[in-house]
Structure formats: structure tokens, C-alpha cells
Protein backbone atom coordinates (compact mmCIF):
# COMPACT_ATOMS: atom_id res chain seq x y z
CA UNK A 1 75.02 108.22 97.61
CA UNK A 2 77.40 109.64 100.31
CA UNK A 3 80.12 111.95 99.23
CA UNK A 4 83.31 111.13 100.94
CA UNK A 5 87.12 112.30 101.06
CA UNK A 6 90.15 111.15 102.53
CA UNK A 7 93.91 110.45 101.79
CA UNK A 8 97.22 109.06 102.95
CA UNK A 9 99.09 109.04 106.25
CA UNK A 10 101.24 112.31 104.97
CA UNK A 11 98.55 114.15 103.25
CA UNK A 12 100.49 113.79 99.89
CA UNK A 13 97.89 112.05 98.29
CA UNK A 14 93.81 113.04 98.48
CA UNK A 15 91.02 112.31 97.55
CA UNK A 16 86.64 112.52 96.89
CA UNK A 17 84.24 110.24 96.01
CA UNK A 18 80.93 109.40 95.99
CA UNK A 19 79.25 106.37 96.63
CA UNK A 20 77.64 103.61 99.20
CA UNK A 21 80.26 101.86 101.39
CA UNK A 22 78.14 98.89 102.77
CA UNK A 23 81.12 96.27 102.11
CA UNK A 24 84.52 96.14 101.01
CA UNK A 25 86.58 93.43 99.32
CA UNK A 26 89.24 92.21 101.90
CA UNK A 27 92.04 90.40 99.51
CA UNK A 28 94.47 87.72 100.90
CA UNK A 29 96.87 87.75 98.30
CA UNK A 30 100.56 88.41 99.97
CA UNK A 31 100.53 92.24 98.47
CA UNK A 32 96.89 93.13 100.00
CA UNK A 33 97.24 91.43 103.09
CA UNK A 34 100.46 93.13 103.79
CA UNK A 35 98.90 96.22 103.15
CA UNK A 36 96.10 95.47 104.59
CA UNK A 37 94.20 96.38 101.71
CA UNK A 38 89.42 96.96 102.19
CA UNK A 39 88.55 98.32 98.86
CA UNK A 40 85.66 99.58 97.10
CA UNK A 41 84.72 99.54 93.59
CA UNK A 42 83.38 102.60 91.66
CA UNK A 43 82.77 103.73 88.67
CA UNK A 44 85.46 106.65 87.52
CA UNK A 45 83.07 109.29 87.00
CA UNK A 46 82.56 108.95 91.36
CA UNK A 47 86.09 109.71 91.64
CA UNK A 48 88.59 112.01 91.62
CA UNK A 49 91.95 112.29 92.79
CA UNK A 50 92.51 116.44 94.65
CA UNK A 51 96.01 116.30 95.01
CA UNK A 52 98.91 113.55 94.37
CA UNK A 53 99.05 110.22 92.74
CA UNK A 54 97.19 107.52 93.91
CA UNK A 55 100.30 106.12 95.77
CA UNK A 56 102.25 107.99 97.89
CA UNK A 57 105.99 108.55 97.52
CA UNK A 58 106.11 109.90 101.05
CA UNK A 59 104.35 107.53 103.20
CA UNK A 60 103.66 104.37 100.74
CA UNK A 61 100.13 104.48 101.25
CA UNK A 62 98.20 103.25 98.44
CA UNK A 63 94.75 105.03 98.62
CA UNK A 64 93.28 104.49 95.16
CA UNK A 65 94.14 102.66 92.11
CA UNK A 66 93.00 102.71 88.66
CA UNK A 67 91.50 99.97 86.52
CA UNK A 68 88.78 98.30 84.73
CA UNK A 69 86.50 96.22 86.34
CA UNK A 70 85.12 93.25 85.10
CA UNK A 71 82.75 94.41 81.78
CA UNK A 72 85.66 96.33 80.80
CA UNK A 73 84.80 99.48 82.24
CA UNK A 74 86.71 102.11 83.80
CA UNK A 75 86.90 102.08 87.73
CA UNK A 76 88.60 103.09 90.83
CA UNK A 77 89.43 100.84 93.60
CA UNK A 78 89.89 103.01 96.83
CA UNK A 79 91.56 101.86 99.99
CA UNK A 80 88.18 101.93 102.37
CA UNK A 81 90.93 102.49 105.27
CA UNK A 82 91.99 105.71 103.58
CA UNK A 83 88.33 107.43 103.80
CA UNK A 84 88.20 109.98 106.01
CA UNK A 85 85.83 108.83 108.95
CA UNK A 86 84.15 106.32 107.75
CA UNK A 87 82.98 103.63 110.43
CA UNK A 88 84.50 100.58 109.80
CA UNK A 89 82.00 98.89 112.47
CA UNK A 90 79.51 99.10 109.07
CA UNK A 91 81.18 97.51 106.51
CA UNK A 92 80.73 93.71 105.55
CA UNK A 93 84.16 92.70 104.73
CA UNK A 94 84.05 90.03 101.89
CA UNK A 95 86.91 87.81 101.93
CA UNK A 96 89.08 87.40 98.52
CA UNK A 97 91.57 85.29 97.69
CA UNK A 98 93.27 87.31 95.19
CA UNK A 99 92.45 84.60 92.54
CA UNK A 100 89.03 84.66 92.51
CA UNK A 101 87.08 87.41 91.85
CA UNK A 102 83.92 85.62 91.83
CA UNK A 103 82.39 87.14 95.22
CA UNK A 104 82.00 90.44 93.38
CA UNK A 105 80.14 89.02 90.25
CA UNK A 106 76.21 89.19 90.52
């Protein structure tokens, strides 16, 4: 597993985690596409937030949110755009919806 950091625009908000970045979950649904939204799954013990919330009230960038993923167990989804640099020439982008989460079930 890689360890990784990275953060908002402003610096507000950072961020480390640790885990394998080979794709990221591209969502169409008006808010994610706006925002233009890759994210990664991970388990919460892989995370941890270093300084601010997960969005920030300086910039708007949404790096991270919490959640639970589909057994019911806690997760982080991090912004894959917010990792510090991270080559996005190496990620498989896997198209969403926003209604159908059936591309990340195995």
C-alpha cells in the first residue's frame, strides 16, 4: 500500500492515507460532475484527516467525505484530484451514474 497526503486549493483542509489508487469512481450525477468529483474508497482506519474538515470553508474544495460503504462499514471517500502528486495518467476512471453503484460491487 502507498501512503499518500494531500489537501485543498487553500491548504485549509489536509490530509493522509494509505492505500492502492489503480481506479477511481468518476460520478455523473449533477453535484459530482460539477465538482468534478474521482474518488476512492477506503476503509477509515487508512485515513485520517491532519488539519480541517473534510470540506473547505475557504476554497469549497471537498477532499474527503465520510460514510459507510456498502456492508455497512465505515469508509472514506477521498477526492483522487486532491492527492498530492498522484499521476492521474494511472488511474482507470470507472464511470457512475450516481444511481447505480453497481460497478463497485464484486
Amino acid at each position: 500500500m502507498t501512503r499518500v497526503t494531500g489537501g485543498c486549493h487553500s491548504g485549509q483542509v489536509r490530509l493522509e492515507a494509505e492505500g492502492d489508487f489503480p481506479s477511481g469512481m468518476e460520478c455523473k450525477c449533477l453535484h459530482c460532475n460539477k465538482k468534478s468529483f474521482v474518488i476512492a474508497f477506503l476503509g477509515r482506519q487508512d485515513f485520517k484527516l491532519t488539519k480541517g474538515e473534510g470540506a473547505c470553508t475557504s476554497c469549497g474544495t471537498q477532499a474527503v467525505g465520510p460514510g459507510a460503504g456498502l456492508d455497512g462499514k465505515e469508509m472514506a471517500a477521498i477526492n483522487l484530484r486532491c492527492v498530492d502528486g498522484l499521476d492521474r495518467s494511472q488511474i482507470t476512471f470507472i464511470p457512475n451514474s450516481g444511481k447505480d453503484f453497481s460497478a463497485w460491487r464484486n
